[in-house]
Protein backbone atom coordinates (compact mmCIF):
# COMPACT_ATOMS: atom_id res chain seq x y z
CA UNK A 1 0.00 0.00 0.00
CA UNK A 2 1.42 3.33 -0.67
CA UNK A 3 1.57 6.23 1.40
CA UNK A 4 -1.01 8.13 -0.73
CA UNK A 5 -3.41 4.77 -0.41
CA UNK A 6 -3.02 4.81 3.16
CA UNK A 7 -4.10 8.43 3.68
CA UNK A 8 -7.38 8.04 1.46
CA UNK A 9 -7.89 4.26 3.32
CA UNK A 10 -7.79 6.15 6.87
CA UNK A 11 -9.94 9.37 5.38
CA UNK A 12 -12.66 6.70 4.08
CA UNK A 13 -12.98 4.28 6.97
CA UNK A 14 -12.65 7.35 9.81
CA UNK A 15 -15.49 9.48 7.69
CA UNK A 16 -17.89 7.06 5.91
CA UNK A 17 -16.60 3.45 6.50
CA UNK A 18 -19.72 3.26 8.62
CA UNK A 19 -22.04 -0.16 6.93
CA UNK A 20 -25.14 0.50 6.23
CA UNK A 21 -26.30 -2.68 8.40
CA UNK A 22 -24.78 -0.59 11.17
CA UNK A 23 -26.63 2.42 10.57
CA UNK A 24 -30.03 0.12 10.40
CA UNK A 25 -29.13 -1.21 13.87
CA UNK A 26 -28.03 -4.64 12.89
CA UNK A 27 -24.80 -6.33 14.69
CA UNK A 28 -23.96 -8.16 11.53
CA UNK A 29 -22.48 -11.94 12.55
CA UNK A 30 -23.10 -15.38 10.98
CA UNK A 31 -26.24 -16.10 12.39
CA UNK A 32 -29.70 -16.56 11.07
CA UNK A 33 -31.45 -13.74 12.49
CA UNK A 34 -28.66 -10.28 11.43
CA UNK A 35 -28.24 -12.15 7.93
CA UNK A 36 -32.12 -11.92 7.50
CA UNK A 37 -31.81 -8.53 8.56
CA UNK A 38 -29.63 -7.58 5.96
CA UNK A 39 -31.81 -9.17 3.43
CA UNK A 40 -34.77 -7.35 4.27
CA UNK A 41 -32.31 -4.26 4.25
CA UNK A 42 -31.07 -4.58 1.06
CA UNK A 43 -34.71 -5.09 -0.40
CA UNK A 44 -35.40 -1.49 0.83
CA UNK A 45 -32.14 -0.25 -0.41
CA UNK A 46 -32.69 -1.47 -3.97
CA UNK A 47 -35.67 0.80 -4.31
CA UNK A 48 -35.04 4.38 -5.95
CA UNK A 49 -34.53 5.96 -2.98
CA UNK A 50 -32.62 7.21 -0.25
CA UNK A 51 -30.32 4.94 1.61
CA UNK A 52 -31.71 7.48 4.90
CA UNK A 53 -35.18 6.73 4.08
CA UNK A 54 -34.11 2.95 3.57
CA UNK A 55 -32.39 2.39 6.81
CA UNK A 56 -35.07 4.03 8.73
CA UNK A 57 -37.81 2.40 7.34
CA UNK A 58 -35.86 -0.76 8.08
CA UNK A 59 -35.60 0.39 11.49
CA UNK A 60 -39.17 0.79 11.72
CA UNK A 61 -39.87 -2.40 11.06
CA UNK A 62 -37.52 -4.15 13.46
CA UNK A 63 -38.84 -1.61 16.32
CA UNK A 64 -42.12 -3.27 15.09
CA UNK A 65 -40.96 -6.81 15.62
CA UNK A 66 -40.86 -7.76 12.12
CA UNK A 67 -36.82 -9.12 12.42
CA UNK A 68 -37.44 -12.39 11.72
CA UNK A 69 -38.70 -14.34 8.71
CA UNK A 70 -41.37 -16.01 10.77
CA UNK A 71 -42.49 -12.41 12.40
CA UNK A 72 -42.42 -11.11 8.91
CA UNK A 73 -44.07 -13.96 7.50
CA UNK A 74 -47.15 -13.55 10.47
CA UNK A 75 -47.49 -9.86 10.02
CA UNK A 76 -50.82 -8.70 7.92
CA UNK A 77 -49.55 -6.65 5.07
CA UNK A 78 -50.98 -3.49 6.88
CA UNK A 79 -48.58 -3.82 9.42
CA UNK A 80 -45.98 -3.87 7.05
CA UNK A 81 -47.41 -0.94 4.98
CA UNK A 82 -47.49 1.11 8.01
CA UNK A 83 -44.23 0.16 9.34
CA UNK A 84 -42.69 1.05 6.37
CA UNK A 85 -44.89 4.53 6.03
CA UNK A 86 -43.47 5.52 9.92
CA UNK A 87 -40.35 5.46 8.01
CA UNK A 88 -41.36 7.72 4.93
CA UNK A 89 -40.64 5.17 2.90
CA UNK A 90 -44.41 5.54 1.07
CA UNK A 91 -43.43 5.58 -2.59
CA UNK A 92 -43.28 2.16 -2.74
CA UNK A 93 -44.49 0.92 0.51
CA UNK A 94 -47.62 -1.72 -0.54
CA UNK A 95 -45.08 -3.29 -3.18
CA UNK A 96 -42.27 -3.62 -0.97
CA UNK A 97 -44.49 -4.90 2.12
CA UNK A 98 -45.97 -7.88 -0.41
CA UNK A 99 -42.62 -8.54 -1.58
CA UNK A 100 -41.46 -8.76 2.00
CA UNK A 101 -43.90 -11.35 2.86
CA UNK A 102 -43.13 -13.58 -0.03
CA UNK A 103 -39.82 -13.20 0.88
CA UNK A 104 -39.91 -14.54 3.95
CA UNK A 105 -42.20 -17.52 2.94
CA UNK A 106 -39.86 -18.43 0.24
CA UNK A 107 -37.09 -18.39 3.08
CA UNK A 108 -38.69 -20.39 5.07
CA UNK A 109 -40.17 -22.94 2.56
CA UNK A 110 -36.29 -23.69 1.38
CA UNK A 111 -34.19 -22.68 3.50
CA UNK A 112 -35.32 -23.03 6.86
CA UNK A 113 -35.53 -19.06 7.33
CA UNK A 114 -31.50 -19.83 7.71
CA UNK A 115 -29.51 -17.84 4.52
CA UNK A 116 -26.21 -19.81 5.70
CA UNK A 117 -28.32 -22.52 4.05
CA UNK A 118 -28.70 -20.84 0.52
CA UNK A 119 -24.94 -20.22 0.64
CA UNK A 120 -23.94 -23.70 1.54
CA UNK A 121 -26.06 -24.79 -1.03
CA UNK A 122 -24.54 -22.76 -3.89
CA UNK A 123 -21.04 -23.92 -2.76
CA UNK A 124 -20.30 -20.56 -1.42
CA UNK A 125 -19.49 -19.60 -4.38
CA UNK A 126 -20.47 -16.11 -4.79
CA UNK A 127 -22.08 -16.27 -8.40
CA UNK A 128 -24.64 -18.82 -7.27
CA UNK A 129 -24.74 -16.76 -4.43
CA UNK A 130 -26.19 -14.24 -6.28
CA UNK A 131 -28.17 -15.92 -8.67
CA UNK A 132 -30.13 -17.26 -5.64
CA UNK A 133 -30.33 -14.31 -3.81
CA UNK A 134 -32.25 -12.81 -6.59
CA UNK A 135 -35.28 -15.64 -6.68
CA UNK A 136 -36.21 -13.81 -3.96
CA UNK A 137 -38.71 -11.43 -4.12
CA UNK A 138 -37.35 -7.81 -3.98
CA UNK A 139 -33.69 -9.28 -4.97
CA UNK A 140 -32.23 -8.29 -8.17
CA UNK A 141 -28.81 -7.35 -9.12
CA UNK A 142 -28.68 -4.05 -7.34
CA UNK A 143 -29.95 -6.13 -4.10
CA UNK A 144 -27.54 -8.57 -4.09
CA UNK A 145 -24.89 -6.83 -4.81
CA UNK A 146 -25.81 -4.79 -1.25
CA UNK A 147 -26.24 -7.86 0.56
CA UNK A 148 -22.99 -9.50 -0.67
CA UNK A 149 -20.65 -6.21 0.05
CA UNK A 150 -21.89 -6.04 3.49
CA UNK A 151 -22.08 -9.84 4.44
CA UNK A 152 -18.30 -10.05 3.11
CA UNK A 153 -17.44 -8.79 6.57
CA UNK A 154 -19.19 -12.12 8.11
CA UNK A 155 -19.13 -14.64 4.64
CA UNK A 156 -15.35 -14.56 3.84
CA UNK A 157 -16.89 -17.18 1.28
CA UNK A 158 -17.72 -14.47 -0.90
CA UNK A 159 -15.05 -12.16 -0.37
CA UNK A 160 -13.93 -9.71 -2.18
CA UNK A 161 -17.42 -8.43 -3.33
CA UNK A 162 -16.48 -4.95 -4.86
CA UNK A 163 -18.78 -4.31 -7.44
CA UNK A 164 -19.80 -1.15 -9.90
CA UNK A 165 -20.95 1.43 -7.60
CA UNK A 166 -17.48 0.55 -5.38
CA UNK A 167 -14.93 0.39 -8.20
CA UNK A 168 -16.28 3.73 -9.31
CA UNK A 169 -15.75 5.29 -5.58
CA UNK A 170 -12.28 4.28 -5.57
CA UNK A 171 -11.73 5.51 -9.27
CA UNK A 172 -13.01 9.08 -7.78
CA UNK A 173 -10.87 9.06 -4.51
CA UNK A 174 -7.68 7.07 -6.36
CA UNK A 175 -7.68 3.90 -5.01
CA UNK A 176 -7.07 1.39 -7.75
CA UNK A 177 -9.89 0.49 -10.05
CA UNK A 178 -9.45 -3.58 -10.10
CA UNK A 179 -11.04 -5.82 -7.42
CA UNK A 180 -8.42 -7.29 -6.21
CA UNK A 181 -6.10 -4.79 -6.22
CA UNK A 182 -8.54 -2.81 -3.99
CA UNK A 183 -9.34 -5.90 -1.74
CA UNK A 184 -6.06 -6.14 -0.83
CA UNK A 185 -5.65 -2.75 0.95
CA UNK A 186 -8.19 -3.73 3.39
CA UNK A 187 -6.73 -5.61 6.65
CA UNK A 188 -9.96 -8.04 7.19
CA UNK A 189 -13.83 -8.96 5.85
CA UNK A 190 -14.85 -6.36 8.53
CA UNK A 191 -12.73 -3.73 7.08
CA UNK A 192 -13.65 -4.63 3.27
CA UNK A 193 -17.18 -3.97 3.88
CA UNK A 194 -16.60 -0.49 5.80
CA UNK A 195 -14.72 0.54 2.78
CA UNK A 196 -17.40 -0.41 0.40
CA UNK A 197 -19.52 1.32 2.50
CA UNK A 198 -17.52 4.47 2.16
CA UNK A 199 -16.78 4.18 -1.83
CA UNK A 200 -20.56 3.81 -2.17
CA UNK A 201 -21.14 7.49 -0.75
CA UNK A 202 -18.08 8.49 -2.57
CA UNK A 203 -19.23 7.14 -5.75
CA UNK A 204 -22.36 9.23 -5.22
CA UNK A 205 -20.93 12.96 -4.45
CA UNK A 206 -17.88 14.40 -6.69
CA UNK A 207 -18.15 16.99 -3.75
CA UNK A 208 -17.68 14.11 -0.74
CA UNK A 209 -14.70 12.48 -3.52
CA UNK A 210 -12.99 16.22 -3.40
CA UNK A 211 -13.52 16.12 -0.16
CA UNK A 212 -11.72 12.87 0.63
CA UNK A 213 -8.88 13.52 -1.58
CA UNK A 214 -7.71 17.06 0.15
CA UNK A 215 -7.99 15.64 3.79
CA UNK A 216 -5.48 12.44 2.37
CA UNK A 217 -3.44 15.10 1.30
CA UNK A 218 -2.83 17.27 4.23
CA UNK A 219 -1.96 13.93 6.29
């Protein structure tokens, strides 16, 4: 790692290396429960709209007990509508609450409600990862691709999962460009998915990429 890598690694992680499972509340291990968090996370997340509005919406419906596949799967659509709605996420609220509920079924039906299943199953290999991923309702590219960057830090199965939206944050910042070149400035899983956390943002704001760049330099 060079010096100049270094400086824009420590600006990232110290600034926006925050996950975005963090920010919805969810302690992120190998375990049933967080992982099905993060699934019903990333289904909010692949919607057009803000990652705010996403994680508190999530929020709202773990306050409302809905953290589970089986609570999800017992909660009337209403109660998912209006969870959702507490957290202004209205736009697409009654699709996202059906999907939600055939998600969980479908979870349940196959794999137990247990997602370590559907990655022993494809072998952990992180293409059949995905492709499986995505038969659930609510999953397509864009949401596995979420789920995959931020269970890297618990799944080193699938690790490194640096795709579009993080390759183009590092461009902006100048990190290198090429998965595994990237991958390997990062000391751990845990620290990989902070940093695709923080190239995400970057990759969103040539302002927050500026922004980055001069506080590297005046290390």
């Amino acid at each position: 790692m060079t010096k100049t890598d270094k400086a824009v690694m420590d600006v990232l992680l110290d600034r926006y290396g925050r996950t975005f499972a963090n920010e919805a509340g969810i302690k992120l291990a190998d375990q049933p429960k967080p992982l099905y968090q993060l699934l019903v996370l990333a289904t909010l997340l692949s919607a057009r709209i803000s990652a705010d509005v996403a994680v508190a919406a999530t929020r709202e419906l773990f306050a409302a007990g809905y953290s589970t596949p089986k609570a999800m799967r017992e909660a009337t659509w209403q109660d998912r509508v209006d969870a959702l709605g507490r957290g202004h996420y209205r736009r697409y609220d009654e699709r996202t609450a059906t999907m939600l509920g055939q998600g969980a079924e479908l979870l349940l039906d196959r794999w137990k409600g247990d997602l370590r299943r559907l990655r022993d199953e494809a072998g952990g290999d992180p293409r059949e990862v995905a492709g499986m991923l995505m038969e659930l309702p609510g999953i397509g590219p864009t949401g596995a691709d979420i789920f995959l960057r931020e269970a890297q830090a618990v799944w080193p199965q699938v690790a490194p999962h640096l795709d579009k939206k993080v390759l183009d944050g590092a461009a902006n910042v100048g990190l290198p460009r090429q998965e595994r070149s990237l991958a390997r400035l990062a000391r751990s899983g845990d620290e990989l998915a902070r940093l695709s956390a923080a190239l995400v943002r970057v990759s969103r704001s040539k302002r927050t990429a500026e922004e980055v760049k001069s506080a590297a330099a005046a290390r």
